[in-house]
N, C-alpha and C. Protein backbone atom coordinates (compact mmCIF):
# COMPACT_ATOMS: atom_id res chain seq x y z
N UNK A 1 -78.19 -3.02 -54.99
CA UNK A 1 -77.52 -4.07 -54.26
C UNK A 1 -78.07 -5.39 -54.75
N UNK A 2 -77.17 -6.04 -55.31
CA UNK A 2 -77.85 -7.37 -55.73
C UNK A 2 -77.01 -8.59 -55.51
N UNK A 3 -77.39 -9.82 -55.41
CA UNK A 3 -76.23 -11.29 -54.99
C UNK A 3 -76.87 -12.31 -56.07
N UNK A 4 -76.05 -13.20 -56.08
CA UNK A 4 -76.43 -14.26 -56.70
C UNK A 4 -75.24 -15.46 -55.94
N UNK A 5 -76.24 -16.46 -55.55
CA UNK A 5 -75.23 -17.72 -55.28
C UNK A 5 -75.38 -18.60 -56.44
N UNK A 6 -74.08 -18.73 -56.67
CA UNK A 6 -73.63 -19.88 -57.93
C UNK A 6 -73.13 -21.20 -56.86
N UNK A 7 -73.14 -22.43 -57.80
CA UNK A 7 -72.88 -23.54 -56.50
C UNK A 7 -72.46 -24.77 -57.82
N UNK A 8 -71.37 -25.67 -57.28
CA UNK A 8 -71.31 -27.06 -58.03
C UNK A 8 -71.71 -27.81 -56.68
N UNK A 9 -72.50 -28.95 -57.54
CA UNK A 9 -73.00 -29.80 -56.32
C UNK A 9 -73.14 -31.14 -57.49
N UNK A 10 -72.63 -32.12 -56.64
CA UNK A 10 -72.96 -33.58 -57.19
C UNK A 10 -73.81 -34.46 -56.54
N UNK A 11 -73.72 -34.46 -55.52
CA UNK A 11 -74.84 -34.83 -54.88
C UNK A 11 -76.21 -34.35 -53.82
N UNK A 12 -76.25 -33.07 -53.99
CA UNK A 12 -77.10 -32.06 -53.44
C UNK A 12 -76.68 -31.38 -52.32
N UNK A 13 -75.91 -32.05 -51.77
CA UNK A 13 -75.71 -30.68 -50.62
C UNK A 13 -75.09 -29.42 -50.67
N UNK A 14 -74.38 -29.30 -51.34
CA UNK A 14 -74.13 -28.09 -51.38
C UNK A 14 -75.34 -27.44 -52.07
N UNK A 15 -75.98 -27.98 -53.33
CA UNK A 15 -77.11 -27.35 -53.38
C UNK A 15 -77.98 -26.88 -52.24
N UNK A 16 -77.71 -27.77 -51.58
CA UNK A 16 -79.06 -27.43 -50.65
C UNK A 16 -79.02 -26.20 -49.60
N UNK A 17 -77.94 -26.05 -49.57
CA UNK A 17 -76.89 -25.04 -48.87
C UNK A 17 -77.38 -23.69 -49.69
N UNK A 18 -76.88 -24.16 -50.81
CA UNK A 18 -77.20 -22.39 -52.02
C UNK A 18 -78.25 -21.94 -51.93
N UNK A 19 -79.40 -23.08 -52.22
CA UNK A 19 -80.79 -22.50 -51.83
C UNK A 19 -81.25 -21.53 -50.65
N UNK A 20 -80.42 -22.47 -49.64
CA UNK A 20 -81.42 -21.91 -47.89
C UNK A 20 -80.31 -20.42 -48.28
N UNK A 21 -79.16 -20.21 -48.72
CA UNK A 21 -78.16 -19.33 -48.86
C UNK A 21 -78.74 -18.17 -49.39
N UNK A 22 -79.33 -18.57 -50.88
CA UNK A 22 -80.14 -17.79 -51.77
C UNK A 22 -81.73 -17.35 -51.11
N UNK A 23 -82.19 -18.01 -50.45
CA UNK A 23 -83.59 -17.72 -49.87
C UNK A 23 -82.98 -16.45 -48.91
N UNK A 24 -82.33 -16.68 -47.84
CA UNK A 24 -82.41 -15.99 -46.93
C UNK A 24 -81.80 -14.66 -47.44
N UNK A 25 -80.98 -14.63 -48.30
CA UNK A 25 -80.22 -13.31 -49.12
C UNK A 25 -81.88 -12.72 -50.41
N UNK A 26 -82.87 -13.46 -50.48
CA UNK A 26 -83.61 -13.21 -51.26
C UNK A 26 -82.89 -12.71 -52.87
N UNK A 27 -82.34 -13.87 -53.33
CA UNK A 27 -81.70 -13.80 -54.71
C UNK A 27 -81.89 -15.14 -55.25
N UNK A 28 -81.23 -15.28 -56.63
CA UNK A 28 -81.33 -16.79 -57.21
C UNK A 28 -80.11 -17.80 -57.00
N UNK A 29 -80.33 -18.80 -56.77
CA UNK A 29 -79.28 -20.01 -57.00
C UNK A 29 -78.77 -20.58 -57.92
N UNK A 30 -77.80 -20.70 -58.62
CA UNK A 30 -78.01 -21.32 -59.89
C UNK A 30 -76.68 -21.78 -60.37
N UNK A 31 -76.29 -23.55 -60.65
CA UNK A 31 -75.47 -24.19 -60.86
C UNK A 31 -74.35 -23.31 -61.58
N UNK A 32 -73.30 -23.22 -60.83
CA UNK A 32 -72.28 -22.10 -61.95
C UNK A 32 -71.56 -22.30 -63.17
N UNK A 33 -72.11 -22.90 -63.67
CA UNK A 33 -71.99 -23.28 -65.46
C UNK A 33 -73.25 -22.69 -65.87
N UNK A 34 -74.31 -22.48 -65.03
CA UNK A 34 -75.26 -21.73 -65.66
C UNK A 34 -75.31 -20.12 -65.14
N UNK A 35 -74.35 -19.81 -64.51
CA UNK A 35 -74.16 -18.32 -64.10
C UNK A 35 -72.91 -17.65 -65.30
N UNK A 36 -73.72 -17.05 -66.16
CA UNK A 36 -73.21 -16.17 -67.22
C UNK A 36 -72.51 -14.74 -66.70
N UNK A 37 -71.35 -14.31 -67.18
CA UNK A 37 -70.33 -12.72 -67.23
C UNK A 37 -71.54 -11.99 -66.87
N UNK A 38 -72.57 -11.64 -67.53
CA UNK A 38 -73.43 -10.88 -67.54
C UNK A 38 -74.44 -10.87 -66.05
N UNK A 39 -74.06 -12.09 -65.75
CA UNK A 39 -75.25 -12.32 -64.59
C UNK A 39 -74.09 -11.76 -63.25
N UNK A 40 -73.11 -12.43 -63.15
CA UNK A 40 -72.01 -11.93 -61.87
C UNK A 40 -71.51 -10.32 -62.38
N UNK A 41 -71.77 -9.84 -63.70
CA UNK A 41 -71.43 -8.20 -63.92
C UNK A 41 -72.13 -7.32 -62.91
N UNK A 42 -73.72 -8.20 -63.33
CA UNK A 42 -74.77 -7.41 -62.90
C UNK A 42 -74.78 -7.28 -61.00
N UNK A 43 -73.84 -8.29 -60.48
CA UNK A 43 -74.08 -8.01 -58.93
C UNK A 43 -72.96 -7.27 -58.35
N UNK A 44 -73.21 -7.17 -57.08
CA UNK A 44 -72.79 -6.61 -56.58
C UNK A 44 -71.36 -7.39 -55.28
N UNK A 45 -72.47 -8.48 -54.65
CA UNK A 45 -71.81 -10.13 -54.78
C UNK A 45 -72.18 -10.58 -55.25
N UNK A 46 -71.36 -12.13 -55.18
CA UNK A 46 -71.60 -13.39 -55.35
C UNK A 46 -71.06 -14.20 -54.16
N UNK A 47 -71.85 -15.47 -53.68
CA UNK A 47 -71.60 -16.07 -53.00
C UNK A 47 -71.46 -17.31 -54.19
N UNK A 48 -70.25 -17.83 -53.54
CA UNK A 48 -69.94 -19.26 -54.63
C UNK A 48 -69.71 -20.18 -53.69
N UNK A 49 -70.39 -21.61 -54.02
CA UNK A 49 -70.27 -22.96 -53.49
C UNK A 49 -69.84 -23.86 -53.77
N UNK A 50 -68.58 -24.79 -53.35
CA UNK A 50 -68.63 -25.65 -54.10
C UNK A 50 -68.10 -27.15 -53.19
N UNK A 51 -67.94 -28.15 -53.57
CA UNK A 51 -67.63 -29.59 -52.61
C UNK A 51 -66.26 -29.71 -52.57
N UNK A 52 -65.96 -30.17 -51.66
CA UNK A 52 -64.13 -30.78 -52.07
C UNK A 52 -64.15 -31.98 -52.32
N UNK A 53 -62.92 -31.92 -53.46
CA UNK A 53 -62.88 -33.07 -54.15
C UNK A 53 -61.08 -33.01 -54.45
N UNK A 54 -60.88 -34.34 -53.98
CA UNK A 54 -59.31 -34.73 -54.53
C UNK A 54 -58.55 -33.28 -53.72
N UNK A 55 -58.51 -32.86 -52.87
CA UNK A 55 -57.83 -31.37 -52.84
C UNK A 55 -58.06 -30.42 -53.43
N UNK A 56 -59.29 -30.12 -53.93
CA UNK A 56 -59.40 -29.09 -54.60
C UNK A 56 -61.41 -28.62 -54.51
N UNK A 57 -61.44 -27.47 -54.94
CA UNK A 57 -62.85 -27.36 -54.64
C UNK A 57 -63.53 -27.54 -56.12
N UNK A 58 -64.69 -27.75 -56.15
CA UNK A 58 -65.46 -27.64 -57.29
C UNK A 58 -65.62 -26.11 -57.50
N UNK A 59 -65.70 -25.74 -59.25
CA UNK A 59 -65.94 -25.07 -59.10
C UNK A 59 -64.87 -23.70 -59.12
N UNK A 60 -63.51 -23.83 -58.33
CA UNK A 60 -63.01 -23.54 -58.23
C UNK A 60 -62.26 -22.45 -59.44
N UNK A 61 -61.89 -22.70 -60.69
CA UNK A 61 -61.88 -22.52 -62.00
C UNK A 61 -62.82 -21.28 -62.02
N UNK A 62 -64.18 -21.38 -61.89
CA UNK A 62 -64.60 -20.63 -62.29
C UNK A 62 -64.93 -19.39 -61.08
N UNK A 63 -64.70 -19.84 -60.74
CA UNK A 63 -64.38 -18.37 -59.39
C UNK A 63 -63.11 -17.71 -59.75
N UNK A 64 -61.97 -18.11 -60.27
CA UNK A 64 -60.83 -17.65 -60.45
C UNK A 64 -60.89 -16.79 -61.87
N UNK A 65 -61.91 -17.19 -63.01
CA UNK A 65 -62.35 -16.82 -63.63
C UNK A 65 -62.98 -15.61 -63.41
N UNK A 66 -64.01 -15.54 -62.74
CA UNK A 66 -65.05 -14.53 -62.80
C UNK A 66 -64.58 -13.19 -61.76
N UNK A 67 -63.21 -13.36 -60.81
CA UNK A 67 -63.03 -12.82 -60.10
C UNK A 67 -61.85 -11.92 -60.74
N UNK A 68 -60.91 -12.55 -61.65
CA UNK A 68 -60.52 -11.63 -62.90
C UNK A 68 -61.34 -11.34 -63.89
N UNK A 69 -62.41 -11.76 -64.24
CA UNK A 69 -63.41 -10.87 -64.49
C UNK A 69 -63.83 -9.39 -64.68
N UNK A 70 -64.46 -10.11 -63.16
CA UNK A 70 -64.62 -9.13 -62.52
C UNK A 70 -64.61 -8.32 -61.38
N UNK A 71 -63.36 -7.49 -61.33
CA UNK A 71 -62.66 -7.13 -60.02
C UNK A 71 -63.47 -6.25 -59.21
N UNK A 72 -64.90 -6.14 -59.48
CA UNK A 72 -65.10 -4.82 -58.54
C UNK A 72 -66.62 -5.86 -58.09
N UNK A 73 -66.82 -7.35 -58.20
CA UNK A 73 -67.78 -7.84 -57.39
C UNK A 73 -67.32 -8.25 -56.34
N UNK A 74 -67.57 -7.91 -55.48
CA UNK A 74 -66.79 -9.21 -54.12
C UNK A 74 -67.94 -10.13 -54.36
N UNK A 75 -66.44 -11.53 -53.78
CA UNK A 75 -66.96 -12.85 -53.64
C UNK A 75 -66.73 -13.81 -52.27
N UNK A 76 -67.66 -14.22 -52.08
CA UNK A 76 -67.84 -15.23 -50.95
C UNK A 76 -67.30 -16.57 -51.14
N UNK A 77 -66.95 -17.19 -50.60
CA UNK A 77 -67.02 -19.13 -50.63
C UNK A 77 -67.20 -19.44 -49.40
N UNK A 78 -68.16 -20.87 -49.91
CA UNK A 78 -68.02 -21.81 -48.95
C UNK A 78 -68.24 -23.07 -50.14
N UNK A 79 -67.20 -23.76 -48.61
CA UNK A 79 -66.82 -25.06 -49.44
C UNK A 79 -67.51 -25.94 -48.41
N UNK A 80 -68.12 -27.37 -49.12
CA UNK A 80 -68.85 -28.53 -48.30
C UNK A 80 -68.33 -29.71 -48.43
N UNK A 81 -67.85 -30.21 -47.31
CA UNK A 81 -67.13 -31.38 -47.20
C UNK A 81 -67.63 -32.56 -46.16
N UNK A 82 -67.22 -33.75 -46.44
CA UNK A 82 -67.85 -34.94 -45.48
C UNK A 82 -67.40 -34.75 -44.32
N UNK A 83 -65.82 -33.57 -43.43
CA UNK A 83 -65.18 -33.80 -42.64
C UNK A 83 -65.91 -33.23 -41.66
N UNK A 84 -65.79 -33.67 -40.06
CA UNK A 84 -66.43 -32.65 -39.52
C UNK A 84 -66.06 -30.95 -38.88
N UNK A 85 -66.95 -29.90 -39.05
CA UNK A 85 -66.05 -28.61 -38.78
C UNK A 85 -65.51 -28.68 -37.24
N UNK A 86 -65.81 -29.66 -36.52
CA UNK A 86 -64.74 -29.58 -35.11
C UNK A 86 -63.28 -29.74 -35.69
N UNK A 87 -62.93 -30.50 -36.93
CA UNK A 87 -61.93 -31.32 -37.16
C UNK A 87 -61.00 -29.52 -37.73
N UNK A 88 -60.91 -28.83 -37.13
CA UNK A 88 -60.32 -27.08 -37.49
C UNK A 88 -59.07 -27.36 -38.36
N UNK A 89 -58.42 -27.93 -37.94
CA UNK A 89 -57.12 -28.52 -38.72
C UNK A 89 -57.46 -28.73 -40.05
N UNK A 90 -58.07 -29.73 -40.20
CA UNK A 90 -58.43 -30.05 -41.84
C UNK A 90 -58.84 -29.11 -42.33
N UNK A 91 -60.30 -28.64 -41.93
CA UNK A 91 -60.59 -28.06 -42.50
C UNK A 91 -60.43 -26.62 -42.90
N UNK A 92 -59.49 -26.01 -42.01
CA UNK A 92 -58.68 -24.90 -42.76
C UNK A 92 -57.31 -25.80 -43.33
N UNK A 93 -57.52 -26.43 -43.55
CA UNK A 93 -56.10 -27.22 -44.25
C UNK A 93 -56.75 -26.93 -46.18
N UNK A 94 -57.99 -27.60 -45.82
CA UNK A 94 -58.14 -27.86 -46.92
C UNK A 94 -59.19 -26.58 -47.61
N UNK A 95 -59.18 -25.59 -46.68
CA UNK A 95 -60.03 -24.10 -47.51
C UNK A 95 -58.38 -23.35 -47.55
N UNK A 96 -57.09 -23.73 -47.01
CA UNK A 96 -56.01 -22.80 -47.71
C UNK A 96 -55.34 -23.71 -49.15
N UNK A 97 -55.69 -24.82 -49.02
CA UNK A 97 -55.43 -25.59 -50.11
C UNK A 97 -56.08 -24.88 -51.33
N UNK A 98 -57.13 -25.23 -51.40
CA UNK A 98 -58.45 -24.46 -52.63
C UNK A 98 -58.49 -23.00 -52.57
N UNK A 99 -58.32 -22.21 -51.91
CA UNK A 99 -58.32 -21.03 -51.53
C UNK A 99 -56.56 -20.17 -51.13
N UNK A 100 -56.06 -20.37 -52.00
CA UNK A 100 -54.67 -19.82 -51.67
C UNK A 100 -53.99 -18.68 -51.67
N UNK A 101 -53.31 -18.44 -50.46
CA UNK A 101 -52.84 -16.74 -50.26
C UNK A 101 -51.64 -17.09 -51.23
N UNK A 102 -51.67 -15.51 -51.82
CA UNK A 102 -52.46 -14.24 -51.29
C UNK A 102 -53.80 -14.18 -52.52
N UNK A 103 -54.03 -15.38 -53.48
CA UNK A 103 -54.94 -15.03 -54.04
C UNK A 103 -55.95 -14.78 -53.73
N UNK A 104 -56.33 -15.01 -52.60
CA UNK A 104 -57.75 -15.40 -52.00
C UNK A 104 -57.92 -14.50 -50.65
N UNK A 105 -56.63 -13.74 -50.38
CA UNK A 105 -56.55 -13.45 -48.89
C UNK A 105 -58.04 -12.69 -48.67
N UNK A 106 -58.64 -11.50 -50.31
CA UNK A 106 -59.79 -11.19 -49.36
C UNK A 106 -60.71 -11.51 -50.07
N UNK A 107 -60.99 -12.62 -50.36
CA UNK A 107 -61.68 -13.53 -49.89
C UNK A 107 -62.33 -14.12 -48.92
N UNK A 108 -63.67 -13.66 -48.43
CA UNK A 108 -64.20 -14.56 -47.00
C UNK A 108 -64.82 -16.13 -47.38
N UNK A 109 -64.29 -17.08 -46.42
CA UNK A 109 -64.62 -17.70 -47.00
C UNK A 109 -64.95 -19.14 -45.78
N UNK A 110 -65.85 -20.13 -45.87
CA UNK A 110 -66.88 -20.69 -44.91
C UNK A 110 -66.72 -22.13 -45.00
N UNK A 111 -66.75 -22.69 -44.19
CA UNK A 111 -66.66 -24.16 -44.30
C UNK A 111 -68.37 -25.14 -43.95
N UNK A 112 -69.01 -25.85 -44.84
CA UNK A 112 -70.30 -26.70 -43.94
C UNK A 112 -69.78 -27.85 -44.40
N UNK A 113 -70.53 -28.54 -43.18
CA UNK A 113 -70.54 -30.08 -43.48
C UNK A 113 -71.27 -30.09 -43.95
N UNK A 114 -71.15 -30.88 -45.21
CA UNK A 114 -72.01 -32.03 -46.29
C UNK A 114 -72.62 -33.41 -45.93
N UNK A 115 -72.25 -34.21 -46.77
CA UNK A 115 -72.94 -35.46 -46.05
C UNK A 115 -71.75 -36.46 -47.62
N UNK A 116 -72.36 -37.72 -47.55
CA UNK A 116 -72.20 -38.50 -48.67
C UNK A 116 -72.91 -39.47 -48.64
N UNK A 117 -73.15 -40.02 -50.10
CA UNK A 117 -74.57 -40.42 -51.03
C UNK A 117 -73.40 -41.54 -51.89
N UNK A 118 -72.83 -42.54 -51.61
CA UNK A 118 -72.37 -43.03 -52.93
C UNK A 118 -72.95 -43.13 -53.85
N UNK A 119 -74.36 -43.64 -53.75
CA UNK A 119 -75.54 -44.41 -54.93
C UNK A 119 -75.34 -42.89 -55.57
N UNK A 120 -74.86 -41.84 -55.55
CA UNK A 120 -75.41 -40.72 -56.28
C UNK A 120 -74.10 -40.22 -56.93
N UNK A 121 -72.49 -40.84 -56.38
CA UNK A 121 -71.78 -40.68 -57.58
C UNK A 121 -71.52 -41.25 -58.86
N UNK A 122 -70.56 -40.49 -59.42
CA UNK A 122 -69.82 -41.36 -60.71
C UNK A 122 -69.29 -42.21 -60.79
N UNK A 123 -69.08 -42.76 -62.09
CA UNK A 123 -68.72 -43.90 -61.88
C UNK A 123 -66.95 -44.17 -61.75
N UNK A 124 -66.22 -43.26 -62.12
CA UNK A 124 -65.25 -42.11 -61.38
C UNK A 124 -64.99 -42.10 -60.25
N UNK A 125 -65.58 -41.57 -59.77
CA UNK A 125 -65.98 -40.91 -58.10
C UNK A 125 -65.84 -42.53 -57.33
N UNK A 126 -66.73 -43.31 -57.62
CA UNK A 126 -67.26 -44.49 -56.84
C UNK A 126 -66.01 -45.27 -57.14
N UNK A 127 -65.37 -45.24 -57.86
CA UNK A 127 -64.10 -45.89 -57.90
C UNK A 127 -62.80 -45.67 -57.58
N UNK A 128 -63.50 -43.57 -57.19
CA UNK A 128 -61.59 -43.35 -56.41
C UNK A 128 -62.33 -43.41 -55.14
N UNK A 129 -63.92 -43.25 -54.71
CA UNK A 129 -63.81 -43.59 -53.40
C UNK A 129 -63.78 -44.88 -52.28
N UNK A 130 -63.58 -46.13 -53.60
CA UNK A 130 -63.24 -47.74 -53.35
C UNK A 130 -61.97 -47.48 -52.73
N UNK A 131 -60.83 -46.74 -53.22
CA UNK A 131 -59.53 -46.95 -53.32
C UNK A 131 -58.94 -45.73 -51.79
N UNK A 132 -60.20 -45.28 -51.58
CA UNK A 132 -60.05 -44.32 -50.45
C UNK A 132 -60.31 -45.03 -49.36
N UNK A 133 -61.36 -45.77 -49.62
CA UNK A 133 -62.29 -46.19 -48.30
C UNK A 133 -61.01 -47.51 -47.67
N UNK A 134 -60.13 -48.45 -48.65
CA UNK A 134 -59.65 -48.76 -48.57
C UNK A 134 -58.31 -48.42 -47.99
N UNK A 135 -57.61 -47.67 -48.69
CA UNK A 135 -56.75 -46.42 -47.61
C UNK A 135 -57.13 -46.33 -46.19
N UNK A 136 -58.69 -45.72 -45.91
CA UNK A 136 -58.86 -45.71 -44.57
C UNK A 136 -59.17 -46.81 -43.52
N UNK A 137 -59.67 -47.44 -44.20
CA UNK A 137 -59.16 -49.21 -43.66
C UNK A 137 -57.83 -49.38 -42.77
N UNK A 138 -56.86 -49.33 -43.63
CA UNK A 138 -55.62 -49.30 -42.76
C UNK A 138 -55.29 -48.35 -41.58
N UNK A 139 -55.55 -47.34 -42.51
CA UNK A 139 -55.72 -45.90 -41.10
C UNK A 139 -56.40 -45.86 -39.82
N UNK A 140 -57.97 -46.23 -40.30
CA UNK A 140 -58.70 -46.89 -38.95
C UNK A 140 -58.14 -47.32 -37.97
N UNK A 141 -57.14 -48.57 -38.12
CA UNK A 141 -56.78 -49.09 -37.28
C UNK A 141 -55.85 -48.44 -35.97
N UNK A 142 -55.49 -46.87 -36.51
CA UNK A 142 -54.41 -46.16 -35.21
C UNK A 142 -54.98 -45.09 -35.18
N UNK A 143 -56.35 -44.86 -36.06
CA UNK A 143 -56.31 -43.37 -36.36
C UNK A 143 -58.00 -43.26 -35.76
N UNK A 144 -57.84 -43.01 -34.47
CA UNK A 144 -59.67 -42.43 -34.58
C UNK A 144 -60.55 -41.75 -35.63
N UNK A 145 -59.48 -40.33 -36.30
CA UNK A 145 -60.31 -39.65 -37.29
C UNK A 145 -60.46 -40.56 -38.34
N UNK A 146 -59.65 -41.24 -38.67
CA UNK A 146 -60.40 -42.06 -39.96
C UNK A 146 -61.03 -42.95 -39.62
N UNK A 147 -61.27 -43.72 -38.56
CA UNK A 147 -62.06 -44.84 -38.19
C UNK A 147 -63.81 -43.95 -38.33
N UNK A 148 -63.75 -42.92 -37.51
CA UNK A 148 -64.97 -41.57 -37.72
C UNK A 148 -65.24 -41.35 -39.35
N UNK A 149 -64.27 -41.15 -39.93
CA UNK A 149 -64.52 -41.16 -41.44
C UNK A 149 -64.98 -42.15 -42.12
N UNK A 150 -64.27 -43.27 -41.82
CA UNK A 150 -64.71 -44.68 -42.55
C UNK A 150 -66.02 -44.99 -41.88
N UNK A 151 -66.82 -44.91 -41.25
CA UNK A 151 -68.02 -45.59 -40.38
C UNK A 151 -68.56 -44.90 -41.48
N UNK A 152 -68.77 -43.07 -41.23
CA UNK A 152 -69.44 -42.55 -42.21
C UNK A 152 -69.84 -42.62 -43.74
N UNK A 153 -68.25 -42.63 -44.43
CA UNK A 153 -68.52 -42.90 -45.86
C UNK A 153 -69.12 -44.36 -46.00
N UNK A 154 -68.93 -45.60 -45.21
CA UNK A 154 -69.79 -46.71 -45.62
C UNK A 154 -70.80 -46.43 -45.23
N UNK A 155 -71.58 -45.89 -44.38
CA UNK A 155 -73.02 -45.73 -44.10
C UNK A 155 -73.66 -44.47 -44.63
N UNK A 156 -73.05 -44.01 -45.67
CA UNK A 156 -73.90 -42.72 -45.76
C UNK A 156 -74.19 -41.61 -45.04
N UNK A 157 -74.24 -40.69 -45.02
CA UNK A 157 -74.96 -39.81 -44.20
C UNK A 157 -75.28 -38.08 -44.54
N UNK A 158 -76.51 -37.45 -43.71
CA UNK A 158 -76.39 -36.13 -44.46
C UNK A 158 -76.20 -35.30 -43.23
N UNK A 159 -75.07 -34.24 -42.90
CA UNK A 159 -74.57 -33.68 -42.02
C UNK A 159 -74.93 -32.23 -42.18
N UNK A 160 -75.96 -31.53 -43.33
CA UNK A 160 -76.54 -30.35 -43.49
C UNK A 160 -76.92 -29.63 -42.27
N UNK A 161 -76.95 -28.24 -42.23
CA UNK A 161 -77.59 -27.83 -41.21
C UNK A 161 -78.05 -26.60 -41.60
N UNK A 162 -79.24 -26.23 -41.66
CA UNK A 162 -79.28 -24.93 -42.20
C UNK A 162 -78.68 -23.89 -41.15
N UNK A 163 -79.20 -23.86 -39.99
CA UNK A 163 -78.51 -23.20 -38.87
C UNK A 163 -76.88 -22.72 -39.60
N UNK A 164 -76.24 -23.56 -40.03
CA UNK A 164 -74.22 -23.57 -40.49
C UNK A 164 -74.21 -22.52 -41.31
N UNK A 165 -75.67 -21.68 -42.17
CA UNK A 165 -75.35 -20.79 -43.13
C UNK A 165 -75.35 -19.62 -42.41
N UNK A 166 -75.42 -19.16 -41.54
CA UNK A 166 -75.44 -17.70 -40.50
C UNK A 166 -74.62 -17.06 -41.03
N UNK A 167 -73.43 -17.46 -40.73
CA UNK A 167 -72.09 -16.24 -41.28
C UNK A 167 -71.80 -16.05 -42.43
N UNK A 168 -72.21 -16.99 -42.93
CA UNK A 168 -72.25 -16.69 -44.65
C UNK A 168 -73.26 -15.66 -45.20
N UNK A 169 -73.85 -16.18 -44.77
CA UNK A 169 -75.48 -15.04 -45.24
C UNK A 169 -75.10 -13.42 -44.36
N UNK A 170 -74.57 -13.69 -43.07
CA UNK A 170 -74.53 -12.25 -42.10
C UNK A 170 -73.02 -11.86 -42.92
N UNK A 171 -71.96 -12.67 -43.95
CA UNK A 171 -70.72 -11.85 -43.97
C UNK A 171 -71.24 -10.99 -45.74
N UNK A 172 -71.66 -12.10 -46.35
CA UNK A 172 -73.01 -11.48 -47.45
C UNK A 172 -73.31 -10.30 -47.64
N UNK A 173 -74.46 -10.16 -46.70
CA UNK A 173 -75.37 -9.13 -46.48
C UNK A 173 -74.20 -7.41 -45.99
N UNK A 174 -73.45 -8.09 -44.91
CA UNK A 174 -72.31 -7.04 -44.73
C UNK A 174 -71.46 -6.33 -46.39
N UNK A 175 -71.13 -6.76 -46.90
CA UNK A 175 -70.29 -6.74 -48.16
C UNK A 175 -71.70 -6.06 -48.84
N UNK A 176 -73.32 -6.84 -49.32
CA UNK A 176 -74.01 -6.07 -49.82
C UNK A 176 -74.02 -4.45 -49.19
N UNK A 177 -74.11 -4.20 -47.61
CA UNK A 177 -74.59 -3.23 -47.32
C UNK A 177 -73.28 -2.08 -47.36
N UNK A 178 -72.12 -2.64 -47.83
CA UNK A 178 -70.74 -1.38 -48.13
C UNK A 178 -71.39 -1.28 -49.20
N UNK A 179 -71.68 -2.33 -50.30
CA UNK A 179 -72.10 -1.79 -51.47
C UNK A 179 -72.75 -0.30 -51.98
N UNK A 180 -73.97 -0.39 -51.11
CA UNK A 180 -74.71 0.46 -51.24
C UNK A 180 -74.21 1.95 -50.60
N UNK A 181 -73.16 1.58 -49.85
CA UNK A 181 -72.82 3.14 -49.13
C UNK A 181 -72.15 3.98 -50.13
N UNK A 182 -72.67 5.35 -49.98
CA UNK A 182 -71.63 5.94 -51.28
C UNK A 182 -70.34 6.22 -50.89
């Protein structure tokens, strides 16, 4: 029985996520451009992480990849986003967006809040999130959730919780322990 969490992260949280993910599963973490055929052959899962971005997850590509691959690992996701998980709407809005039936149907798959770091994006990034923050500017004005959004992305913030990895790690460990049944 073996796991490995693979993870894209740009500004650490989702890393930070893979780690406490990878500790408590007692396996390795490791950016998934550096998780090789050979390394997801060898398990049994994989838990994959990645941020949302533009509608889409990081990362994403290569889960779709490795899962035609390889059809006999099950795979996990969770995706980390600035929104908050009360906000249920979005955020199954935006895990059926990145995650789409029936490709994904078995697929389990997890939502945490992240946080955001501008000083720590691209220079890319920092310029579609000028043109966002601006967007929500206008929105603010009728829209509580984006007024909640906009406070946040101008002030930064980190919304991690290690506590948020439970079901990930308990749906994990479940999938490891069919593994092992003959």
């Amino acid at each position: 029985m073996t796991c490995l969490v693979a993870y894209a992260s740009q500004t650490g949280f989702t890393r930070a996520y893979a780690e406490w993910i990878a500790d408590d599963l007692e396996c390795r973490a490791v950016a998934y451009g550096q998780a090789t055929d050979e390394d997801v052959a060898a398990c049994d899962v994989v838990v994959m992480g990645g941020w949302f971005h533009a509608a889409s997850l990081a990362g994403g590509s290569w889960l779709k990849r490795m899962r035609k691959a390889h059809p006999n690992v099950r795979f996990v996701v969770f995706g980390v986003g600035a929104t908050p998980v009360e906000w249920t709407d979005q955020v199954e809005e935006g895990l059926a967006r990145a995650l789409p039936s029936p490709d994904f149907d078995d697929v389990p798959r997890f939502y945490l809040r992240g946080g955001f770091d501008y000083a720590k994006l691209g220079l890319r990034d920092k310029l579609m999130m000028k043109l966002f923050l601006k967007a929500q500017e206008k929105a603010a004005q009728s829209d509580e959730r984006a007024a909640a959004m906009l406070e946040g992305m101008r002030e930064g913030f980190d919304g991690t919780d290690r506590d948020a990895i439970v079901p990930v790690v308990v749906c994990a460990r479940s999938l490891l322990d069919e593994a092992v049944r003959p």
